[in-house]
Protein backbone atom coordinates (compact mmCIF):
# COMPACT_ATOMS: atom_id res chain seq x y z
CA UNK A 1 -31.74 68.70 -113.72
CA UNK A 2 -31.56 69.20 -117.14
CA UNK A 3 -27.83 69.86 -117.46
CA UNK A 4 -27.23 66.82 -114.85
CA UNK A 5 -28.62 65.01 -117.95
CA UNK A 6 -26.97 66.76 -120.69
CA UNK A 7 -23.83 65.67 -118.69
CA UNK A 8 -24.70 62.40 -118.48
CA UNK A 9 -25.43 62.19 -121.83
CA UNK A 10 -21.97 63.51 -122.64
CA UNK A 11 -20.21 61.34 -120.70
CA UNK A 12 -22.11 58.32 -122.06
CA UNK A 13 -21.28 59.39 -125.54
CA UNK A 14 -17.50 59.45 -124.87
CA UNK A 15 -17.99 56.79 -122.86
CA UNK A 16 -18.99 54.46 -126.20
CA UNK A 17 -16.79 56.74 -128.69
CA UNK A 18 -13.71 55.56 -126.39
CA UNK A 19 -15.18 52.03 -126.49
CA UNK A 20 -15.49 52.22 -130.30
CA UNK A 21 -12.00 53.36 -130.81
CA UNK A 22 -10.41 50.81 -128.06
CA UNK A 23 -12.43 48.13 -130.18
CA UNK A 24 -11.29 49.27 -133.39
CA UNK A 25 -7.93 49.31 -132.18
CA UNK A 26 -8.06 45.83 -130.60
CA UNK A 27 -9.58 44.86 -134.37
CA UNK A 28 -6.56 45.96 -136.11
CA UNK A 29 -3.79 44.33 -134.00
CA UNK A 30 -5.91 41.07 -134.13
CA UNK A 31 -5.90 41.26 -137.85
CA UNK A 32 -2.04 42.26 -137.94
CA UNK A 33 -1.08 38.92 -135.75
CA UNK A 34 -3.51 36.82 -137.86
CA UNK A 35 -1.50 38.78 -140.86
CA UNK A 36 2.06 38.11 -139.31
CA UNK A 37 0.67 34.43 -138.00
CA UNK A 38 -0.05 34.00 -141.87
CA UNK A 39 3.17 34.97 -143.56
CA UNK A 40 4.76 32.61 -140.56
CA UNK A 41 3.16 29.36 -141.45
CA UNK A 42 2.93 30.61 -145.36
CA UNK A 43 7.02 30.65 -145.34
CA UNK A 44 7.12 27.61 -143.01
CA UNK A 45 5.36 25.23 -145.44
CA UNK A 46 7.80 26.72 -148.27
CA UNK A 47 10.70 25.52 -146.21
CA UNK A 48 8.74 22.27 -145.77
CA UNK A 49 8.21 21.68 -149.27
CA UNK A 50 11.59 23.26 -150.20
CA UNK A 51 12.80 20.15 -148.11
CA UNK A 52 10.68 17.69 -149.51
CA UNK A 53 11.49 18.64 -152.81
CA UNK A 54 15.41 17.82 -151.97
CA UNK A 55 14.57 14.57 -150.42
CA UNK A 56 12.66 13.69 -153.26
CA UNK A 57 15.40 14.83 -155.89
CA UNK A 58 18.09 13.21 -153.77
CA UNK A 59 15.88 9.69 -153.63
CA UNK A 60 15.01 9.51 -157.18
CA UNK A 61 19.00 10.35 -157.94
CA UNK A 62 20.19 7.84 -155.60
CA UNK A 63 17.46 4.82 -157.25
CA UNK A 64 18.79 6.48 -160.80
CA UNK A 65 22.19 5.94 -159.96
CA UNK A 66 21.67 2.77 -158.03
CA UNK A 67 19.32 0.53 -160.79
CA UNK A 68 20.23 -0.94 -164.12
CA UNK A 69 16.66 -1.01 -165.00
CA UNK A 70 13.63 -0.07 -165.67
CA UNK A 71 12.03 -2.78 -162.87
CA UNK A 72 14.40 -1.38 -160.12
CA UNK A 73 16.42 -4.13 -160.21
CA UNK A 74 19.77 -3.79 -159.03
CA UNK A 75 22.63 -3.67 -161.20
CA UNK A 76 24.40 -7.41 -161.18
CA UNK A 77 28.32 -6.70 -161.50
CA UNK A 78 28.96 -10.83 -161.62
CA UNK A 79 28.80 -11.11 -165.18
């Protein structure tokens, strides 16, 4: 009886030691995707404001270019 127990004792212990360690493992790859899922939208919002930084150079270069004053008046070549 009492090794009966002793062996069910044992196999409940590596029972929850291989429990621990499958948890622990599933632990770390869900913190490496939330990682990798971080760097991914971290360097997609650089490329978005990469973007908007262009369109915003490009429309304030084009209004420069495209004005002859400071109103935003368009230049009048009737004169």
């Amino acid at each position: 009886m009492k090794k009966q127990t002793v062996m069910a004792l044992a196999f409940l212990a590596m029972f929850f030691i291989s429990c621990r360690e499958t948890t622990q493992e599933k632990t770390e790859d869900a913190v490496k995707a939330i990682g990798e899922d971080i760097e991914d939208n971290a360097r997609k919002a650089g490329e978005k404001i990469k973007d908007g930084a262009k369109k915003v150079e490009e429309e304030l270069d084009e209004e420069i270019h495209e004005t002859d004053d400071i109103n935003g008046e368009e230049a009048n070549d009737d004169f």
